[in-house]
N, C-alpha and C. Protein backbone atom coordinates (compact mmCIF):
# COMPACT_ATOMS: atom_id res chain seq x y z
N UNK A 1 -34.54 30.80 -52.42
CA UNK A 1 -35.06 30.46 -51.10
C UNK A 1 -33.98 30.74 -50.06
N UNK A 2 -34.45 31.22 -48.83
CA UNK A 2 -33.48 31.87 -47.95
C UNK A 2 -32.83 30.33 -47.26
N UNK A 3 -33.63 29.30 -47.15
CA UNK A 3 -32.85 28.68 -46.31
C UNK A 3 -33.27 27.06 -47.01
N UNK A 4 -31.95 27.04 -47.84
CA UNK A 4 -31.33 25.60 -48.64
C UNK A 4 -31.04 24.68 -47.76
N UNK A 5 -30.96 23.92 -48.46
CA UNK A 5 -30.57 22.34 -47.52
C UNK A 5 -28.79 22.25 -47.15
N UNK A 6 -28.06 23.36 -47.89
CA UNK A 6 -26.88 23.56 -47.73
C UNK A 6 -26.63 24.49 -46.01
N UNK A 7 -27.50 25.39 -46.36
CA UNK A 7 -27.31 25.96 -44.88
C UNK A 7 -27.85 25.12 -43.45
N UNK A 8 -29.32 24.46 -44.14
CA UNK A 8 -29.72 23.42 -42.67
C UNK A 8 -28.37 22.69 -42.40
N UNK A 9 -27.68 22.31 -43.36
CA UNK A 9 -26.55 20.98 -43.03
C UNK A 9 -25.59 21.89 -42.10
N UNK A 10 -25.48 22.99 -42.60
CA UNK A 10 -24.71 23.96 -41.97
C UNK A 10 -25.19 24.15 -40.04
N UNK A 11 -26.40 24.80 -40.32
CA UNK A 11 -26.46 24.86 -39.01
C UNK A 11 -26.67 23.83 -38.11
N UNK A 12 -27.24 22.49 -39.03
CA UNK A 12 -27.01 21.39 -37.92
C UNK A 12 -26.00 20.75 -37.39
N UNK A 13 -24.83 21.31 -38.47
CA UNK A 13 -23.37 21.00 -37.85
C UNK A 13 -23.05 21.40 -37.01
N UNK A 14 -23.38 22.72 -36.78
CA UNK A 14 -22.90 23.49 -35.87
C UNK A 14 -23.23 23.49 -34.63
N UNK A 15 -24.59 23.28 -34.36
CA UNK A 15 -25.67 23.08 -33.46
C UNK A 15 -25.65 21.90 -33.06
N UNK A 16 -26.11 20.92 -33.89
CA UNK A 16 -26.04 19.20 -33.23
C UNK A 16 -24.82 18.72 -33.28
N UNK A 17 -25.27 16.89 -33.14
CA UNK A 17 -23.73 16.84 -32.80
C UNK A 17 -23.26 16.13 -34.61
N UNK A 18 -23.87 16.22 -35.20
CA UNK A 18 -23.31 15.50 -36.56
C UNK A 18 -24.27 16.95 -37.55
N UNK A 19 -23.99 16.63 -38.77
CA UNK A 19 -24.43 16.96 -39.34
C UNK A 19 -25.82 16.56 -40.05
N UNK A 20 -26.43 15.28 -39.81
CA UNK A 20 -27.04 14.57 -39.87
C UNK A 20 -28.33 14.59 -39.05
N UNK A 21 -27.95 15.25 -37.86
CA UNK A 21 -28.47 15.31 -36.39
C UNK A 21 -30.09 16.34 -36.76
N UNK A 22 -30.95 15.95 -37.10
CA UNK A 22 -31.54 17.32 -37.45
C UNK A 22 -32.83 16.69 -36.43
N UNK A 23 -32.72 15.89 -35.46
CA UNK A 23 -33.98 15.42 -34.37
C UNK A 23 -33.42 16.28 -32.81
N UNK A 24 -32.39 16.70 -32.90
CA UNK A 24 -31.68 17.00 -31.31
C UNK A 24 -32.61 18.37 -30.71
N UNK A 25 -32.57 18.58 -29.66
CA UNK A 25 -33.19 19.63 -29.31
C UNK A 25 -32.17 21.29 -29.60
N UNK A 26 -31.10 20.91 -29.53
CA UNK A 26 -30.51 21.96 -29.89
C UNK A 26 -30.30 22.22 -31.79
N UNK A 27 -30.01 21.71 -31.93
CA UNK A 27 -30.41 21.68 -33.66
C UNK A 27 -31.67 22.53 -34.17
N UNK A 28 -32.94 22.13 -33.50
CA UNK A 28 -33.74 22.47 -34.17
C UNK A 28 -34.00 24.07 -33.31
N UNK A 29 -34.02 24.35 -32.04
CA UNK A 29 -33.95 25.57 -31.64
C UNK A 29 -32.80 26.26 -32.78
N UNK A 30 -31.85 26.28 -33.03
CA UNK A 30 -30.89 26.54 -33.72
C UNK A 30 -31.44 27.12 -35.32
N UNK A 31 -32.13 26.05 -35.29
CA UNK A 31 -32.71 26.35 -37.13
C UNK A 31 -34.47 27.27 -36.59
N UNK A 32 -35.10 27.04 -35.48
CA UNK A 32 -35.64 27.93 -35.36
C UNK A 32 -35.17 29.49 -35.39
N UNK A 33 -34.46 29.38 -34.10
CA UNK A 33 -33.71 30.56 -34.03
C UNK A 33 -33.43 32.01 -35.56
N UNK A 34 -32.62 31.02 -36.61
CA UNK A 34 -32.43 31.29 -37.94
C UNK A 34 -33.63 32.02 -38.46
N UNK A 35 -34.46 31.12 -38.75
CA UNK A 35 -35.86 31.31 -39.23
C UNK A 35 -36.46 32.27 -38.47
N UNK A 36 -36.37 32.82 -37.13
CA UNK A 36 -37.05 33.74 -36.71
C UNK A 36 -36.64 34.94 -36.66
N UNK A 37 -35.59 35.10 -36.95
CA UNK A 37 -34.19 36.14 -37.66
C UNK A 37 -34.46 36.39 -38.71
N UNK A 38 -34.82 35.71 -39.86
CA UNK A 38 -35.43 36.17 -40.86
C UNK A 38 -36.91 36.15 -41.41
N UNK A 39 -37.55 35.92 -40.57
CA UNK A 39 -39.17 36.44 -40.61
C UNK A 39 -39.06 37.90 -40.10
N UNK A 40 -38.32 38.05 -38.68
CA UNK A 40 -38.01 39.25 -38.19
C UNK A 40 -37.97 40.63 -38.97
N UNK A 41 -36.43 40.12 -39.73
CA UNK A 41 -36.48 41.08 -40.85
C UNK A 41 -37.15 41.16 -41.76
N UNK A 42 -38.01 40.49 -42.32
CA UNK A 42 -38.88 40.29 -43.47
C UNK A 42 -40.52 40.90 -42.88
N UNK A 43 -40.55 41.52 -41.54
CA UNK A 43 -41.73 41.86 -41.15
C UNK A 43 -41.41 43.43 -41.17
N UNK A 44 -39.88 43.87 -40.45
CA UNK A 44 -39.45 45.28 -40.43
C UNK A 44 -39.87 45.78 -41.89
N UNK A 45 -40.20 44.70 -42.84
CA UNK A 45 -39.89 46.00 -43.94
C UNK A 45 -41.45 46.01 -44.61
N UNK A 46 -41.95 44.71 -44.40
CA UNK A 46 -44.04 44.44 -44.60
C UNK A 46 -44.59 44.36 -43.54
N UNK A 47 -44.39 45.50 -42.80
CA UNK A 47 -45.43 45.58 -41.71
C UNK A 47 -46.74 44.75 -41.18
N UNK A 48 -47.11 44.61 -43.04
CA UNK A 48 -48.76 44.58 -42.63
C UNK A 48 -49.01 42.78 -43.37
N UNK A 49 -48.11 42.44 -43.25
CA UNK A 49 -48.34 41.11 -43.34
C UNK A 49 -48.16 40.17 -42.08
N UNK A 50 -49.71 39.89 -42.78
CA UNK A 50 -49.65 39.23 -41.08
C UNK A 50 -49.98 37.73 -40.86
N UNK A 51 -49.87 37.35 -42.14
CA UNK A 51 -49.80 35.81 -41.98
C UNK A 51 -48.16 35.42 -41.26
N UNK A 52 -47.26 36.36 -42.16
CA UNK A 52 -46.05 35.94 -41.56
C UNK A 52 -45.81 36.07 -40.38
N UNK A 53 -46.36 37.40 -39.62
CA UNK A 53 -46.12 37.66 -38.33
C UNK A 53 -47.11 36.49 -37.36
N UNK A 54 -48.11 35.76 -37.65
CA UNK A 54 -48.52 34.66 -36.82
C UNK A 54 -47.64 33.40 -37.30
N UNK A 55 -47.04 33.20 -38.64
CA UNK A 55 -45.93 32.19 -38.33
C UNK A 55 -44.87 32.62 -37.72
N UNK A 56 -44.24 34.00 -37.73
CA UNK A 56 -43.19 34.34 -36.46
C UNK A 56 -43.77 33.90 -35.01
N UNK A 57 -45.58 34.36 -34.55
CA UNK A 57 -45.37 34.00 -33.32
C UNK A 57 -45.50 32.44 -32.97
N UNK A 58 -45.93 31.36 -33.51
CA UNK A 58 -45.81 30.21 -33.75
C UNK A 58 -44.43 29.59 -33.96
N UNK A 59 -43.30 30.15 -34.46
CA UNK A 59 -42.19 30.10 -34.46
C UNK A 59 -41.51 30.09 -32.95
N UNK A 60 -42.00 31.20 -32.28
CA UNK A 60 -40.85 31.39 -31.08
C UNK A 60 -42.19 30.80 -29.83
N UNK A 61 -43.13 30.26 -30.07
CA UNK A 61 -43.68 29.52 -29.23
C UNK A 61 -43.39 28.03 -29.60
N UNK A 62 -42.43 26.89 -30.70
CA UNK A 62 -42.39 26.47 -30.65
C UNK A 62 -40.39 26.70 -30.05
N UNK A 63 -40.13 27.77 -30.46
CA UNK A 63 -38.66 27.44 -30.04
C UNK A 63 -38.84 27.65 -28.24
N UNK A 64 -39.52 28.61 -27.60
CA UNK A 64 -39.88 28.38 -26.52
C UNK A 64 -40.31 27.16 -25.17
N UNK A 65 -40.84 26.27 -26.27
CA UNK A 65 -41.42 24.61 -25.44
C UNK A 65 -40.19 24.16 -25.47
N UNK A 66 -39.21 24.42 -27.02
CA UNK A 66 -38.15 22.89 -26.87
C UNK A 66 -37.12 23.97 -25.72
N UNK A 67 -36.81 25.08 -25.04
CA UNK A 67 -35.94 25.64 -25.05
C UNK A 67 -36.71 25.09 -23.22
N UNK A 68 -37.66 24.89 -22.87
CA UNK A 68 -38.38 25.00 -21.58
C UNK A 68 -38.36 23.42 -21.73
N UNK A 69 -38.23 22.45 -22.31
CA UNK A 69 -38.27 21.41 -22.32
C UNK A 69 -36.71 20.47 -21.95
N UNK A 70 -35.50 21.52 -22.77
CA UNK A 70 -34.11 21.57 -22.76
C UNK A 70 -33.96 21.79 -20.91
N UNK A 71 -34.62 22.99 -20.42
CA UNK A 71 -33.98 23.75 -19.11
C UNK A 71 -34.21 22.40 -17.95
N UNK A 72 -35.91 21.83 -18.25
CA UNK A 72 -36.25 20.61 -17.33
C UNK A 72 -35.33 19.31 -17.55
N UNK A 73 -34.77 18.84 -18.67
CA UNK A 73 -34.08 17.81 -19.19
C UNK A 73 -32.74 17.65 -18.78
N UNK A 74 -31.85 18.78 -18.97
CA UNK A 74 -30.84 18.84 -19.20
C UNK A 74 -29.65 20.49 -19.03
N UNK A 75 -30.28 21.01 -17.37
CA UNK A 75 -29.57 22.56 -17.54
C UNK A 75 -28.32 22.85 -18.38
N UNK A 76 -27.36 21.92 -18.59
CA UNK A 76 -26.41 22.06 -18.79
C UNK A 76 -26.50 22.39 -20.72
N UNK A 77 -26.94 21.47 -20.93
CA UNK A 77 -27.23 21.36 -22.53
C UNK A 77 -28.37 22.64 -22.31
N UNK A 78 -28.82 23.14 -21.96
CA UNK A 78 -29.92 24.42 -22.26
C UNK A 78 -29.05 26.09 -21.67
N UNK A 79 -28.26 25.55 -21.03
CA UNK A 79 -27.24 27.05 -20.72
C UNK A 79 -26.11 27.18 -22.09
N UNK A 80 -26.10 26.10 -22.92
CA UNK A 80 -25.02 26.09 -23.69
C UNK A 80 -25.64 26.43 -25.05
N UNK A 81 -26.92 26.11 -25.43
CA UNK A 81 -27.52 26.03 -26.13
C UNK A 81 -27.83 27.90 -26.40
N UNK A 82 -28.30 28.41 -25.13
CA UNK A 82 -28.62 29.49 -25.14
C UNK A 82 -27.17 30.53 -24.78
N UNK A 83 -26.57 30.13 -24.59
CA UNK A 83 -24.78 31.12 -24.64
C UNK A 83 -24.57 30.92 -26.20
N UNK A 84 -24.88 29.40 -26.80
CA UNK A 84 -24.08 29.44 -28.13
C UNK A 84 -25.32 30.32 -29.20
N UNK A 85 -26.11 30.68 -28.94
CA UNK A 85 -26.96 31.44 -29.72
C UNK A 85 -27.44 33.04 -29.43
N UNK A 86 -27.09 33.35 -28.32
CA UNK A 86 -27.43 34.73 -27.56
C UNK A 86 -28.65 34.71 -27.46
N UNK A 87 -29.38 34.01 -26.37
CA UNK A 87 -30.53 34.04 -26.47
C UNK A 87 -30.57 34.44 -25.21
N UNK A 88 -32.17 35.08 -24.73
CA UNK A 88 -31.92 35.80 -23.14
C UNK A 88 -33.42 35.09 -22.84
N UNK A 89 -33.36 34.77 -21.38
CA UNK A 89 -34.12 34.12 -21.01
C UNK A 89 -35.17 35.38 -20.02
């Protein structure tokens, strides 16, 4: 499986503020993010699967609300969020 409970701990370290942290808004954009990186690639190469490609777009419409939810809340935490991930608005 591409994404173990070793790497969530991983990226929620990195992303939230504990490792533990897996409710924060940046955390979970973070582990979206991941996940849509590798549906991504996993579509370049099965075109024609397209269950995955409606969980990709369900994916970046949910990282989208928390990322539009982050910008109204908190600019500061949503400019950092999106510098620490390269994300373009």
């Amino acid at each position: 499986m591409y994404l173990n409970p070793e790497k969530k701990q991983e990226i929620f370290g990195k992303y939230g503020t504990s490792n533990t942290d897996t409710g924060s808004a940046e955390s979970q954009i973070a582990l979206f993010s991941y996940r849509i990186s590798h549906l991504t690639e996993h579509l370049k190469k099965n075109h024609k699967d397209h269950v995955t490609q409606r969980s990709l777009t369900i994916l970046v419409g949910k990282r989208r609300r928390l990322l539009d939810y982050l910008y109204k809340r908190d600019i500061n935490r949503y400019r950092a969020i999106v510098k620490a991930l390269g994300l373009r608005r």
